[in-house]
C-alpha atoms as a PDB file:
ATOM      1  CA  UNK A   1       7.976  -5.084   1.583  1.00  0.00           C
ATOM      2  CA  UNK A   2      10.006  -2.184   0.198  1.00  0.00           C
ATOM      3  CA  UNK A   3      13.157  -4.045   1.080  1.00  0.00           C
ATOM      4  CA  UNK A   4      12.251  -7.353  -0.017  1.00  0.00           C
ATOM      5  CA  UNK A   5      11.030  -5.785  -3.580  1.00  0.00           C
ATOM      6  CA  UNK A   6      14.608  -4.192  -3.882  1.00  0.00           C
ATOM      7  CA  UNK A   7      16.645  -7.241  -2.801  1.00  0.00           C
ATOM      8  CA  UNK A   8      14.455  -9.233  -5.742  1.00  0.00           C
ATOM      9  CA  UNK A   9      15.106  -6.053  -8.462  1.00  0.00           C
ATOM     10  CA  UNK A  10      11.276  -5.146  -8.595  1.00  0.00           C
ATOM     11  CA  UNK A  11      11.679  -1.671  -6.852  1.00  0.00           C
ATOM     12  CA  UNK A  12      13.402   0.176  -4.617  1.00  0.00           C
ATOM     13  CA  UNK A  13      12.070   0.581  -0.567  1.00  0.00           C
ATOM     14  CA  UNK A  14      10.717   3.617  -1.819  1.00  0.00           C
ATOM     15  CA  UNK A  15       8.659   2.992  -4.477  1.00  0.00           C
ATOM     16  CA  UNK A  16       7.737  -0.470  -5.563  1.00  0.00           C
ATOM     17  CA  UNK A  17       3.868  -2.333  -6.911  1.00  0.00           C
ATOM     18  CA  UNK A  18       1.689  -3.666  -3.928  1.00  0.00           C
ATOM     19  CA  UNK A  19      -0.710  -5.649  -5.914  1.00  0.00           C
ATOM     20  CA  UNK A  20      -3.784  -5.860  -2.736  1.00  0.00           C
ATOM     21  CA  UNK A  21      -7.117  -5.128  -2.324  1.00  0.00           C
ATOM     22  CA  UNK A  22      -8.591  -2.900   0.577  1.00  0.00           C
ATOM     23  CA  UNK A  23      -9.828  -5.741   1.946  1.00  0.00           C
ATOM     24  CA  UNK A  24      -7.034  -7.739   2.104  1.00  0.00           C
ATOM     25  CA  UNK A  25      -5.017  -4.883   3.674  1.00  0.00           C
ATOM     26  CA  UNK A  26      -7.527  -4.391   5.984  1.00  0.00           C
ATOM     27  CA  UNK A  27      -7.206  -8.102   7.153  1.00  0.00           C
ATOM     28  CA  UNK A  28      -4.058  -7.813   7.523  1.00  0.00           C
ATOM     29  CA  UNK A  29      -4.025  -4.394   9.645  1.00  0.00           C
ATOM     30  CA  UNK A  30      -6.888  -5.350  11.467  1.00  0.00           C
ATOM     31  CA  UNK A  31      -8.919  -2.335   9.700  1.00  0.00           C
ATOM     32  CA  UNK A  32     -12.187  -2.303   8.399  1.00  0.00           C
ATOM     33  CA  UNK A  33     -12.035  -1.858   3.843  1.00  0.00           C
ATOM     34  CA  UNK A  34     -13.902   1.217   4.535  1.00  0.00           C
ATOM     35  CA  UNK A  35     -11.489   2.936   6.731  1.00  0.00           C
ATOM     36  CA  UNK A  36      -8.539   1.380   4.431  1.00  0.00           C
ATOM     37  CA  UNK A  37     -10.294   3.332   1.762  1.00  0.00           C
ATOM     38  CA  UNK A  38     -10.611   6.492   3.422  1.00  0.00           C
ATOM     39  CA  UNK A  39      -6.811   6.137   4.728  1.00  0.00           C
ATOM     40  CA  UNK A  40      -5.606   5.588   1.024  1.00  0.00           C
ATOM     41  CA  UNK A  41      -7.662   8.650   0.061  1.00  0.00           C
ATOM     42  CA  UNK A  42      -5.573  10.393   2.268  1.00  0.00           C
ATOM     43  CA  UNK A  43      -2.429   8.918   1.063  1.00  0.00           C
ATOM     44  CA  UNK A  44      -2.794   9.911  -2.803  1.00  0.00           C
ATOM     45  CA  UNK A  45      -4.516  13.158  -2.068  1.00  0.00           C
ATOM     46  CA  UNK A  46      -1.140  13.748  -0.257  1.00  0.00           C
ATOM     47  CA  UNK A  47       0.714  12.558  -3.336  1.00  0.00           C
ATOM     48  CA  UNK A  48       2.207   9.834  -1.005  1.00  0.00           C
ATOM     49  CA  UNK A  49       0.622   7.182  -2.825  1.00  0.00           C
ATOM     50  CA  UNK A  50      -0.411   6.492  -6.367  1.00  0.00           C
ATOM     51  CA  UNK A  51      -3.168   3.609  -7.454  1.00  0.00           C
END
């Protein structure tokens, strides 16, 4: 995604919108919402990602 958001000038690989819901990720990982939410609880308590 990071890739394709650069290539279209929306981003760069590195930092760029993902406009989904937890559930929708989770579909599409094969992950429950709940452990998507915990996960991206993690992720911003580790500054990694920003909602």
């Amino acid at each position: 995604m990071g890739i394709r958001s650069e290539l279209a000038g929306l981003g760069d690989r590195t930092f760029y919108n993902l406009p989904i819901v937890e559930n929708d990720l989770g579909d599409a990982t094969g992950l429950t919402g709940v452990h998507v939410n915990r996960a991206m609880k993690k992720l911003q308590d580790g500054s990694i990602l920003e909602t």
